[in-house]
C-alpha atoms as a PDB file:
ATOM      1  CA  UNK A   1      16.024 -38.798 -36.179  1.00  0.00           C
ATOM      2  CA  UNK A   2      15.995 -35.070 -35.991  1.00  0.00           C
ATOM      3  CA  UNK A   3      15.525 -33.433 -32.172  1.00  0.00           C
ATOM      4  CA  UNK A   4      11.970 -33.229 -32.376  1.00  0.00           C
ATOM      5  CA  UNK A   5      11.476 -36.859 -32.455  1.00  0.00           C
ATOM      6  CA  UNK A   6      14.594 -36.990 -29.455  1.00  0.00           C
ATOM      7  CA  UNK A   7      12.446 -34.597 -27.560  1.00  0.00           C
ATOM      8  CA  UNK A   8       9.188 -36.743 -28.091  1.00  0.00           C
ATOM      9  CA  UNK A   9      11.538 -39.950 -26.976  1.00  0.00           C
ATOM     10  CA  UNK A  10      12.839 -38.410 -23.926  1.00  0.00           C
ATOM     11  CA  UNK A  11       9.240 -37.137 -22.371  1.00  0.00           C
ATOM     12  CA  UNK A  12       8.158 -40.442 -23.216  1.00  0.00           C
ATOM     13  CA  UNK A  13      10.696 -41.845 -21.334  1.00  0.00           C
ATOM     14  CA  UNK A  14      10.407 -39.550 -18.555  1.00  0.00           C
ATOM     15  CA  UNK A  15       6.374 -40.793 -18.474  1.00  0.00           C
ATOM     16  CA  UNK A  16       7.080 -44.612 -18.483  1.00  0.00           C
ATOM     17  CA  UNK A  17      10.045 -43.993 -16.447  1.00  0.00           C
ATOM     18  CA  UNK A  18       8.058 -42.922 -13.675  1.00  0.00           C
ATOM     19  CA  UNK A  19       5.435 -45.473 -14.108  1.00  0.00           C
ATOM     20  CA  UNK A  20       7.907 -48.335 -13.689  1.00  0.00           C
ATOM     21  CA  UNK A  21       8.696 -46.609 -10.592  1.00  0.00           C
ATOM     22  CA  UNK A  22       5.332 -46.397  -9.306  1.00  0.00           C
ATOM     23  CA  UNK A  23       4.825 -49.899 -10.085  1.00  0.00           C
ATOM     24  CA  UNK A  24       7.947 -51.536  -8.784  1.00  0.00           C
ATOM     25  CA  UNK A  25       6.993 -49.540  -5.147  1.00  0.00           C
ATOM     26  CA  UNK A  26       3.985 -51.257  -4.244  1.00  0.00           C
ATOM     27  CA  UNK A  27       4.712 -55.177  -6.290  1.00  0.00           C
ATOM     28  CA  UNK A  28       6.234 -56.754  -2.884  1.00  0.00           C
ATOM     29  CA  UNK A  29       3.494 -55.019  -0.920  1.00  0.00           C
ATOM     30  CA  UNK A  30       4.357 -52.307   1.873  1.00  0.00           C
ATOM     31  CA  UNK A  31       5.299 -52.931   5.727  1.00  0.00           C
ATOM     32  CA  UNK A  32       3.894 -50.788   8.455  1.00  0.00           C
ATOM     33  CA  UNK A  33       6.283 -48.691  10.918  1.00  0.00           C
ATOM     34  CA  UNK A  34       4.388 -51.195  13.253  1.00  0.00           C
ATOM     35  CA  UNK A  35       6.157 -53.913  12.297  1.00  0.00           C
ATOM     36  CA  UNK A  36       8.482 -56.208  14.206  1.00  0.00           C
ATOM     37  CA  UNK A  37      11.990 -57.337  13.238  1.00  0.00           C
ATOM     38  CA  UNK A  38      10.825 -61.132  12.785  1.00  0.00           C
ATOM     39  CA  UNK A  39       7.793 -59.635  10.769  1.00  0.00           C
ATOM     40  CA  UNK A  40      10.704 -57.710   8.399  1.00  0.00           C
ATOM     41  CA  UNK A  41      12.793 -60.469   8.356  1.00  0.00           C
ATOM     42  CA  UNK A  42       9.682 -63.211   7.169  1.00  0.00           C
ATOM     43  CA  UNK A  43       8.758 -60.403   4.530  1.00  0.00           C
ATOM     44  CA  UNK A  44      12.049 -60.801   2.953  1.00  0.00           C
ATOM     45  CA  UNK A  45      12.095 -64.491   2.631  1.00  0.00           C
ATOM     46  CA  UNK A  46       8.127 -64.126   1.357  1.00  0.00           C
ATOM     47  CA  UNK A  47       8.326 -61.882  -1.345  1.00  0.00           C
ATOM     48  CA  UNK A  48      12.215 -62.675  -2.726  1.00  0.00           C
ATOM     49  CA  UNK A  49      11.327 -62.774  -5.980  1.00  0.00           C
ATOM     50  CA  UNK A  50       9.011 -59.394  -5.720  1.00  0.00           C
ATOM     51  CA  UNK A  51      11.816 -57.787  -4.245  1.00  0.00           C
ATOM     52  CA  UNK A  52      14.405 -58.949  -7.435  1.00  0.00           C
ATOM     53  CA  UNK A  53      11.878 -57.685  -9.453  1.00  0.00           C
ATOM     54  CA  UNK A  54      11.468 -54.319  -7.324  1.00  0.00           C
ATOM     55  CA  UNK A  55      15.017 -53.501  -7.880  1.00  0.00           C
ATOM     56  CA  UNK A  56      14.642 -54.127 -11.643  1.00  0.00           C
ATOM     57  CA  UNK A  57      11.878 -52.168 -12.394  1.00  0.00           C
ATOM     58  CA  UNK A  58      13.556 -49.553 -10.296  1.00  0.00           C
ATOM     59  CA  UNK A  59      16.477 -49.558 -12.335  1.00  0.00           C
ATOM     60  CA  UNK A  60      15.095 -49.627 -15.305  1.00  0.00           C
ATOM     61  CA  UNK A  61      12.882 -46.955 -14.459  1.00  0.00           C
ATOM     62  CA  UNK A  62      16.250 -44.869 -13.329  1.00  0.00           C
ATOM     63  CA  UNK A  63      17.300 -45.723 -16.771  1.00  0.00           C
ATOM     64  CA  UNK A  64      14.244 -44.018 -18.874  1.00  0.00           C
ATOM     65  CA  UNK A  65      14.210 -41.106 -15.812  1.00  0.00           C
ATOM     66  CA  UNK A  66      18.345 -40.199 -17.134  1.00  0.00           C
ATOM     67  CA  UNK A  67      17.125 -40.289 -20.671  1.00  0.00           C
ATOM     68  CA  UNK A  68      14.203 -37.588 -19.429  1.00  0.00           C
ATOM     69  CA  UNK A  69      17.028 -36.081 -18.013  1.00  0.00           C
ATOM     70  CA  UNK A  70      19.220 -35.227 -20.525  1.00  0.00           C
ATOM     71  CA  UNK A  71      16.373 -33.967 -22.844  1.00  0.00           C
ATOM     72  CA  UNK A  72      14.598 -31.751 -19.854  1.00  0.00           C
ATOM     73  CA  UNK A  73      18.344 -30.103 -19.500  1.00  0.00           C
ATOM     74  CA  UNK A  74      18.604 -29.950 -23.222  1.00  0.00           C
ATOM     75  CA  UNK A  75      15.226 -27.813 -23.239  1.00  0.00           C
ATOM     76  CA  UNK A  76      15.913 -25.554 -20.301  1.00  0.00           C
ATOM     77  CA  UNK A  77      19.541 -24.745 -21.118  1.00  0.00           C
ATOM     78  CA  UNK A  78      18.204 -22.467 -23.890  1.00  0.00           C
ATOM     79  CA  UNK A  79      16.853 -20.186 -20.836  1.00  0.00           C
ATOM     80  CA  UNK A  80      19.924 -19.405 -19.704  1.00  0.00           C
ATOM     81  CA  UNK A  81      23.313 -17.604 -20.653  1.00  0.00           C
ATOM     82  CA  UNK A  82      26.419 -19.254 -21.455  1.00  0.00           C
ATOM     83  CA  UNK A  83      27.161 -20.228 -18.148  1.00  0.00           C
ATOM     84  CA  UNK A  84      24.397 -22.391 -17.489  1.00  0.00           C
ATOM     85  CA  UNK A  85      24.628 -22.764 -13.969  1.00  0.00           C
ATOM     86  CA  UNK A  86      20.900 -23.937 -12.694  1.00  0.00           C
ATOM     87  CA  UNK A  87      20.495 -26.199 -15.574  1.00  0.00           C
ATOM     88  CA  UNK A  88      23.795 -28.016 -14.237  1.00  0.00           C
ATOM     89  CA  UNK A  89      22.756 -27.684 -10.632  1.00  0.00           C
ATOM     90  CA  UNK A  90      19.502 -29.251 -11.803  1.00  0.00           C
ATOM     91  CA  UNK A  91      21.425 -32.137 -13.708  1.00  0.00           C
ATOM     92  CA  UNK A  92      24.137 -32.942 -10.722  1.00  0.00           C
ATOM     93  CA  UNK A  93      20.874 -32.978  -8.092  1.00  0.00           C
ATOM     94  CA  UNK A  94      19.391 -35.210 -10.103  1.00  0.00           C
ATOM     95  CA  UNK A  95      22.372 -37.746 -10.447  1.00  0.00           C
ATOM     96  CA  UNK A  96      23.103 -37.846  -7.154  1.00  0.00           C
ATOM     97  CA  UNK A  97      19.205 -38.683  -6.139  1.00  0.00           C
ATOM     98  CA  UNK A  98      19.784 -41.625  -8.851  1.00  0.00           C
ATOM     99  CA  UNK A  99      22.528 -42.680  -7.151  1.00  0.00           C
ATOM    100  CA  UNK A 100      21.227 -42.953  -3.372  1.00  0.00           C
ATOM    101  CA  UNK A 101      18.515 -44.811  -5.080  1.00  0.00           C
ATOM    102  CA  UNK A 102      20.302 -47.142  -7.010  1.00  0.00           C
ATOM    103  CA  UNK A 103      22.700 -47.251  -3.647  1.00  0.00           C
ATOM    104  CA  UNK A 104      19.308 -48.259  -1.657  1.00  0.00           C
ATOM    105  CA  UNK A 105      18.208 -50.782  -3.955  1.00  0.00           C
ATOM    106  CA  UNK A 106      21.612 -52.837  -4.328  1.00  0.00           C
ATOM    107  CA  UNK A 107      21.577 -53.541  -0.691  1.00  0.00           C
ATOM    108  CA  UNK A 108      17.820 -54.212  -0.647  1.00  0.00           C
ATOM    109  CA  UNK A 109      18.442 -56.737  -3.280  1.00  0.00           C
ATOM    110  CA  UNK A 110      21.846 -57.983  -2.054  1.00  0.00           C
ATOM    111  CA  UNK A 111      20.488 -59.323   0.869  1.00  0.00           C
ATOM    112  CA  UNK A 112      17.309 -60.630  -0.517  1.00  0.00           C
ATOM    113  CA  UNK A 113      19.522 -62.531  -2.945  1.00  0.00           C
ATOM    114  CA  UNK A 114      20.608 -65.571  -1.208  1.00  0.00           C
ATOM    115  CA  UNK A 115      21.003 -64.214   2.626  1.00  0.00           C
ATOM    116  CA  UNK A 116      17.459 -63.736   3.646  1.00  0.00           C
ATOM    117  CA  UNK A 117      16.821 -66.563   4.978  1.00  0.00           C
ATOM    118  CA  UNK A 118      20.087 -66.934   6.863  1.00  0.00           C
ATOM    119  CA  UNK A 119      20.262 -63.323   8.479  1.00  0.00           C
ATOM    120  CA  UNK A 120      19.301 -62.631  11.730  1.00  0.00           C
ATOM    121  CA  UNK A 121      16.185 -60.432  12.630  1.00  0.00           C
ATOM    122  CA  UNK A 122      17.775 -57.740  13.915  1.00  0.00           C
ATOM    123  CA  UNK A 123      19.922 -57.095  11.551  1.00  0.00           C
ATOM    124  CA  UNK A 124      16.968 -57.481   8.796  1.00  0.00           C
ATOM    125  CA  UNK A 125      15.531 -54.280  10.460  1.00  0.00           C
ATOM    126  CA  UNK A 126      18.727 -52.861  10.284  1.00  0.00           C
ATOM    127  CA  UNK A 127      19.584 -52.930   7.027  1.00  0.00           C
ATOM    128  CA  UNK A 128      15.665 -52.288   6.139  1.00  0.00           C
ATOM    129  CA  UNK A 129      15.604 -49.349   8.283  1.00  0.00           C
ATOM    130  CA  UNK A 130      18.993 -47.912   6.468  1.00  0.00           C
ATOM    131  CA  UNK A 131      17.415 -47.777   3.024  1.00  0.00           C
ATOM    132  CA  UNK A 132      14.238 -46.543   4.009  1.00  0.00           C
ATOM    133  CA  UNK A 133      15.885 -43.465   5.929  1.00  0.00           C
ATOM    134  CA  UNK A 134      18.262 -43.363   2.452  1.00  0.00           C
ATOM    135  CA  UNK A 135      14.960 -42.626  -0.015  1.00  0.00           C
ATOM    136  CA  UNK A 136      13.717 -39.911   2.894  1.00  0.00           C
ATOM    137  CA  UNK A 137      16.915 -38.280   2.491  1.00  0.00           C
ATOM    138  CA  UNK A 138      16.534 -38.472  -1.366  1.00  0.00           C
ATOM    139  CA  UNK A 139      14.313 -35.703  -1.052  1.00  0.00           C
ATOM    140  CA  UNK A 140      17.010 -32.703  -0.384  1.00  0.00           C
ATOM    141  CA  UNK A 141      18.590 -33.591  -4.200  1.00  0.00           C
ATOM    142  CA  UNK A 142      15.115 -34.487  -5.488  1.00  0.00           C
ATOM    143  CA  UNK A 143      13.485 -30.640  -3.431  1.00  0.00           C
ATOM    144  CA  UNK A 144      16.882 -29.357  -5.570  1.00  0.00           C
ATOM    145  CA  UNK A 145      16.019 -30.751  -9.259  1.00  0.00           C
ATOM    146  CA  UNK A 146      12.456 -29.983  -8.787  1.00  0.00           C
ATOM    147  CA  UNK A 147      13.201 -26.068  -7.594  1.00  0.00           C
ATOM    148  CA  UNK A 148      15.470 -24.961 -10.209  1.00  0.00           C
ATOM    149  CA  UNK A 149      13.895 -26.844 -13.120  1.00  0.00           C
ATOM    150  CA  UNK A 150      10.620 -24.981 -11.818  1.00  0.00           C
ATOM    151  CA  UNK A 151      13.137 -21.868 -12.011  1.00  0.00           C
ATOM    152  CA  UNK A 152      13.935 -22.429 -15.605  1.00  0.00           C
ATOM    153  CA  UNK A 153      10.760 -23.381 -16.775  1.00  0.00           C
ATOM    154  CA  UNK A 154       9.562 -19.957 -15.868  1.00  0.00           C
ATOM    155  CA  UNK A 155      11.836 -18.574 -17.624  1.00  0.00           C
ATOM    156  CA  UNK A 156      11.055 -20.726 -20.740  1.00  0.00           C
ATOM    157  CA  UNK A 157       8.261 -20.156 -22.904  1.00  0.00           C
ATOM    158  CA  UNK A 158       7.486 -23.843 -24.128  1.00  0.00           C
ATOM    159  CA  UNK A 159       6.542 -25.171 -20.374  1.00  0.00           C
ATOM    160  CA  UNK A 160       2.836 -23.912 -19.257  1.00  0.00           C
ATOM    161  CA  UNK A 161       1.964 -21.300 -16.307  1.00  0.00           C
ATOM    162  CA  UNK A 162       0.823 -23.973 -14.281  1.00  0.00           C
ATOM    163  CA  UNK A 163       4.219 -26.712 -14.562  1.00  0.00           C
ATOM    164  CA  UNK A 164       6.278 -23.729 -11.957  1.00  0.00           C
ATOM    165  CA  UNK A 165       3.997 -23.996  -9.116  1.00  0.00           C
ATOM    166  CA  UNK A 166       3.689 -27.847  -9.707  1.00  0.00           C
ATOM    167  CA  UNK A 167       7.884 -28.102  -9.168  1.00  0.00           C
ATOM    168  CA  UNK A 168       7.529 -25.411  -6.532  1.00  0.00           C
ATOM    169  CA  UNK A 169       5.177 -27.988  -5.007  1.00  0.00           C
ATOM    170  CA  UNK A 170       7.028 -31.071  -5.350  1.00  0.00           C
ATOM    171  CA  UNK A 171      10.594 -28.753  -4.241  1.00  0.00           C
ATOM    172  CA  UNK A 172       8.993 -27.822  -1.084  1.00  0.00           C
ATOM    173  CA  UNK A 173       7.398 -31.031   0.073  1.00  0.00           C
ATOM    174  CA  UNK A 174      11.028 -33.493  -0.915  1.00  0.00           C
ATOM    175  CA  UNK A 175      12.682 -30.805   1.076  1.00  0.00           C
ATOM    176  CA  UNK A 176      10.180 -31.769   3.958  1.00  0.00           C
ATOM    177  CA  UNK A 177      10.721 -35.146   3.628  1.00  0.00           C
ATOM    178  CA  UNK A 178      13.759 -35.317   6.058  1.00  0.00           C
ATOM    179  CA  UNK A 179      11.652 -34.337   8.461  1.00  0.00           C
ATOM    180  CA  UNK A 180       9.806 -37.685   8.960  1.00  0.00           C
ATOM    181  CA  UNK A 181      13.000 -38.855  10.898  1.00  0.00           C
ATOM    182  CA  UNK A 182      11.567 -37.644  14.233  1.00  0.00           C
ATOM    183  CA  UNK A 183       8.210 -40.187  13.818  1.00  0.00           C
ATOM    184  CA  UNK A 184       9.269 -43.867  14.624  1.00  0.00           C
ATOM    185  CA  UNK A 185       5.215 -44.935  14.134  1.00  0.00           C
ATOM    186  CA  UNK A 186       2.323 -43.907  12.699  1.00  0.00           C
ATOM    187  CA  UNK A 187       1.236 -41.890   9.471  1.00  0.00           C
ATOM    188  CA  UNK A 188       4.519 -39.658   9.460  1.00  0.00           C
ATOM    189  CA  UNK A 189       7.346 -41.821   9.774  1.00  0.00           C
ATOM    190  CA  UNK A 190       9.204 -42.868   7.035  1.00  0.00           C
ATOM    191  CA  UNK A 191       7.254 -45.781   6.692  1.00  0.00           C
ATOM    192  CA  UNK A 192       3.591 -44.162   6.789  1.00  0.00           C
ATOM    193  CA  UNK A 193       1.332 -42.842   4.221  1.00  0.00           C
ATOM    194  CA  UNK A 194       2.759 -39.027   4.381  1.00  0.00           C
ATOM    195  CA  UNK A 195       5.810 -40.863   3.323  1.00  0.00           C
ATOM    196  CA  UNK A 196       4.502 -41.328   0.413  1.00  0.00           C
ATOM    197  CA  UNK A 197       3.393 -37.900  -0.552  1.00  0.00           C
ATOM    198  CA  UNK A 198       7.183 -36.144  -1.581  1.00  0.00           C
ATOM    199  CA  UNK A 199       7.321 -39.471  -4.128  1.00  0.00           C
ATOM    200  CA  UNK A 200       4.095 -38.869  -5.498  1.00  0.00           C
ATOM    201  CA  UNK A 201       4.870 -34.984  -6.084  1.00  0.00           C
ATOM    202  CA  UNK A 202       7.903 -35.855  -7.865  1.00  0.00           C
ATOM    203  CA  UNK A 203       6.388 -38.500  -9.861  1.00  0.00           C
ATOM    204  CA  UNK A 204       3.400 -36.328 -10.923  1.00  0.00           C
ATOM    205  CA  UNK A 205       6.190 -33.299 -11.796  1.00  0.00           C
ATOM    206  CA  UNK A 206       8.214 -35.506 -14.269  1.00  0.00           C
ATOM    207  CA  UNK A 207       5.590 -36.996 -15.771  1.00  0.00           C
ATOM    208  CA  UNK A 208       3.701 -33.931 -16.785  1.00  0.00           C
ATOM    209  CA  UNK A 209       7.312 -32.356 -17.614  1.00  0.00           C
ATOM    210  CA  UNK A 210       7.147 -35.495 -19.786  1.00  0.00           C
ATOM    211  CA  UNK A 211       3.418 -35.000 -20.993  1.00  0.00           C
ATOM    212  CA  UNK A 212       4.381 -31.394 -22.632  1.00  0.00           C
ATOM    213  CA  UNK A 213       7.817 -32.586 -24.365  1.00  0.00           C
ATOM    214  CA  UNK A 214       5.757 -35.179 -26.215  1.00  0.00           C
ATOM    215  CA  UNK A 215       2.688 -33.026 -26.788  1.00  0.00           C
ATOM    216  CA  UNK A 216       5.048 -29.800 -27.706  1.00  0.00           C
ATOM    217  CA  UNK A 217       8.449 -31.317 -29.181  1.00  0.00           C
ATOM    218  CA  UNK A 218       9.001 -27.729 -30.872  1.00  0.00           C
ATOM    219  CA  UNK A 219       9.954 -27.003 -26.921  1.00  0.00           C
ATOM    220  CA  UNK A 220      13.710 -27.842 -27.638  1.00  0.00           C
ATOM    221  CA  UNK A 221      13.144 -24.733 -30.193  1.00  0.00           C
ATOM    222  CA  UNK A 222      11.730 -22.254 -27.394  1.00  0.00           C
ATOM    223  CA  UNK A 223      14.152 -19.697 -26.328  1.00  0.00           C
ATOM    224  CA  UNK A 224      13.476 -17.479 -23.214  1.00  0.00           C
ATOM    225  CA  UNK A 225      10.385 -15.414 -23.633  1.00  0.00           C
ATOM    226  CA  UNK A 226      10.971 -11.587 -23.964  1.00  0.00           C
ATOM    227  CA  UNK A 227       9.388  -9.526 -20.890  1.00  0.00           C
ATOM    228  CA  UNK A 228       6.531  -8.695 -22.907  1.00  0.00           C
ATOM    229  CA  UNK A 229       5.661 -11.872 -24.300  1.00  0.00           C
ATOM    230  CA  UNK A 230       2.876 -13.859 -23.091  1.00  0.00           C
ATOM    231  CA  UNK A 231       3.434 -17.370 -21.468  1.00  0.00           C
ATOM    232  CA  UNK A 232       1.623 -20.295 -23.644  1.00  0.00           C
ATOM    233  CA  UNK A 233      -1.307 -21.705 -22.353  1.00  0.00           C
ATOM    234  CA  UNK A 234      -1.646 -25.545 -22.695  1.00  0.00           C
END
C-alpha cells in the first residue's frame, strides 16, 4: 500500500474515530450537575451495560484517533526543520490527553463492572465526580495538540486557509475548559451543556483534519509553501 492510500486510511480513521466518540458520550444518557448521590449511584446500576459499552467505543475510538495521529504528524513534520519540535509537542499532548481518557474510563468501567450495586452513594459521586473533573482537565493537552497542529498547518500548503482558525478555535476554548471547576450547577459546570462545547471543537477539528487527508492524500507530499506561494483553497 503506498502512503497515499496510508494517508487516506489514517483521515479515515481520524473521521470514524471521532464518531465512535461522539456516539459512546451520549449511549448511557447524561446526568445533570443537579443530581443527587443516590440518583448517580441508581444510574450506574441502570445503564451497566451502556456504560461497558461507553468505555468500548471510547477505546476503540482512542484507537482509530492514534492511527489519525501518527499520519497528521507524518504530514506536518514536512513543515518543519530537522528538529521537529512542534510536531513532537503536538504528538506527546496528544498521548497524554489519550491517556487521562483512557485513565477516566477504566475507573468508570471498573466500578460499573461488578461493584455498582454494592458501593455506597457517596462514594458513587465520588468517584463520578473524579472522572468528570479528569476529561475537563483534558482540555490543557487537547488546547496544546490543537494550537500547534493549527501552527503547522499554516505553515503547510496541503491543509486549507480556513483548518488554522478552526484549531485556533478548538486551542482556545479546551484551554478554557478548566475553568468550569468554579460552577458546581447549572449550564457551566462540568456537567452542563458549555461542557460540552471544548469536546465538540475538538471533535469537529479532527474530523475535518481527517476530511482533507482523505480528500487530498497527495498532502503527505506537500512541503512548506515558499513566502510567495499561494495557500490552496479547498
Amino acid at each position: 500500500m503506498d502512503h497515499k492510500r496510508w494517508e487516506q486510511l489514517g483521515g479515515a480513521a481520524g473521521i470514524i474515530g471521532m464518531g465512535m466518540i461522539v456516539v459512546a458520550l451520549f449511549l448511557p444518557g447524561t446526568l445533570t450537575p443537579e443530581d443527587s448521590a443516590q440518583e448517580i449511584r441508581q444510574f450506574m446500576i441502570d445503564n451497566r451495560s451502556q456504560l461497558l459499552a461507553q468505555a468500548a467505543l471510547v477505546g476503540g475510538g482512542v484507537l482509530l484517533f492514534l492511527l489519525f495521529l501518527a499520519t497528521l504528524r507524518n504530514v506536518l513534520r514536512r513543515t518543519e526543520a530537522d528538529t521537529g519540535e512542534l510536531s513532537a509537542v503536538m504528538s506527546g499532548s496528544a498521548l497524554v490527553a489519550v491517556a487521562m481518557i483512557l485513565t477516566a474510563c477504566a475507573v468508570s468501567a471498573g466500578v460499573v463492572y461488578r461493584s455498582a450495586t454494592a458501593i455506597d452513594p457517596t462514594l458513587a459521586r465520588v468517584i463520578f465526580d473524579a472522572t468528570t473533573v479528569v476529561f475537563t482537565f483534558v482540555g490543557i493537552p487537547t488546547a496544546v495538540f490543537a494550537g500547534t497542529a493549527a501552527v503547522l498547518m499554516r505553515r503547510s500548503a496541503a491543509f486549507p486557509v480556513w483548518m488554522p482558525i478552526l484549531g485556533g478555535v478548538a486551542a482556545v476554548v479546551n484551554a478554557l475548559a478548566p475553568l468550569t471547576l468554579f460552577f458546581t450547577k447549572g449550564a457551566w459546570s462540568p456537567m452542563g451543556i458549555a461542557s460540552f462545547v471544548p469536546a465538540a471543537a475538538f471533535f469537529l477539528f479532527v474530523a475535518c483534519a481527517g476530511g482533507v487527508l482523505v480528500r487530498h492524500p497527495e498532502a503527505g507530499e506537500v512541503r512548506m509553501p515558499s513566502a510567495l506561494a499561494p495557500h490552496p483553497a479547498i
